[in-house]
C-alpha atoms as a PDB file:
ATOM      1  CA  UNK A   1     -46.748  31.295  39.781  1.00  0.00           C
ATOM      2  CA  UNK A   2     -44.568  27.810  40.173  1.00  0.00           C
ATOM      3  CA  UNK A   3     -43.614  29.288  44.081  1.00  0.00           C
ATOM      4  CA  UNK A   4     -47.311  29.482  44.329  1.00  0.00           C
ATOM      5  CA  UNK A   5     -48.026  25.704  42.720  1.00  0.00           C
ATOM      6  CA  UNK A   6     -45.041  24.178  44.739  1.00  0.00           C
ATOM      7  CA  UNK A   7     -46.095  25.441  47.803  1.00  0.00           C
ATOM      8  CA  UNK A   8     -49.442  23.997  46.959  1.00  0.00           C
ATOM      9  CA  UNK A   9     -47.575  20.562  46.698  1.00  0.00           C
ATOM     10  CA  UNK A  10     -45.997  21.172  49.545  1.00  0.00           C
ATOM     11  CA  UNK A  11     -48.518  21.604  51.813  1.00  0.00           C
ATOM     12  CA  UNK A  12     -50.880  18.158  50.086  1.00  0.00           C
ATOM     13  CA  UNK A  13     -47.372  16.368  50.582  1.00  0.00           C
ATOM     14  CA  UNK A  14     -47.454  17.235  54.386  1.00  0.00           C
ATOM     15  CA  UNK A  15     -51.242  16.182  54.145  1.00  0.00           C
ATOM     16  CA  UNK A  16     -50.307  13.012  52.251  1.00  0.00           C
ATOM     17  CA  UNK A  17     -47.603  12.028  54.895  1.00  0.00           C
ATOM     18  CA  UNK A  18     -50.304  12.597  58.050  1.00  0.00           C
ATOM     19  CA  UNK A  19     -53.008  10.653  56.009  1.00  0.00           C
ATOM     20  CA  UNK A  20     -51.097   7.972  53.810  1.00  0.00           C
ATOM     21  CA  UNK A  21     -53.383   8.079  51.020  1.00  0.00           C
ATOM     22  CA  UNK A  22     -51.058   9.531  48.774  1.00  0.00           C
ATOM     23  CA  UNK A  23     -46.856   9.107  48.611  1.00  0.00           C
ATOM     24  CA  UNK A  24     -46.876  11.950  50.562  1.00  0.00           C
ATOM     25  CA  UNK A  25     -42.933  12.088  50.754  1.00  0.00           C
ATOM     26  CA  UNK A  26     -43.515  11.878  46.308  1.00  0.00           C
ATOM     27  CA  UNK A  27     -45.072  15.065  46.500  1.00  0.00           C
ATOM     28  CA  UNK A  28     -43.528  16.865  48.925  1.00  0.00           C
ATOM     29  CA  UNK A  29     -40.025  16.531  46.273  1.00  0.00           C
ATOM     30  CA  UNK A  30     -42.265  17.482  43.135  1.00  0.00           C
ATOM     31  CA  UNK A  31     -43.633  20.509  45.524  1.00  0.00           C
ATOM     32  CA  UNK A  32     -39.249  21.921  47.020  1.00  0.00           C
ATOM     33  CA  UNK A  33     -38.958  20.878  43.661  1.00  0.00           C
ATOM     34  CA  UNK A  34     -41.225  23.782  42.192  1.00  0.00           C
ATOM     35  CA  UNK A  35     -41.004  25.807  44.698  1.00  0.00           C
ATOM     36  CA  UNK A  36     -36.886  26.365  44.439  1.00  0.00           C
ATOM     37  CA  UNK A  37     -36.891  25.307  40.634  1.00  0.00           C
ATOM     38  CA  UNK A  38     -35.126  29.184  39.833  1.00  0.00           C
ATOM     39  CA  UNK A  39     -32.202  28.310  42.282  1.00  0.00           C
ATOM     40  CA  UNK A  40     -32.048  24.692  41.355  1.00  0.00           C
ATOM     41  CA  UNK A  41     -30.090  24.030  38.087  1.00  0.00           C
ATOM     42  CA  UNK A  42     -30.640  20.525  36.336  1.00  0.00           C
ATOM     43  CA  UNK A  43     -27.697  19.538  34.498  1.00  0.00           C
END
């Protein structure tokens, strides 16, 4: 379900950095950030 939802972010971040409406660069980390949260490990 969060692969699903990141991608999601992913692909509005990639909108958001064609049309600079939104910090599209913001939400393209909050998307990677979802989509790879079970191999990232936050200390």
């Amino acid at each position: 379900m969060g692969r699903i939802i990141g991608f999601g972010f992913i692909l509005v971040g990639l909108l958001g950095l064609l049309l600079p409406i939104l910090p599209g660069w913001l939400i393209l980390l909050l998307g990677f950030n979802l989509f790879f949260r079970k191999r990232i490990t936050l200390k």
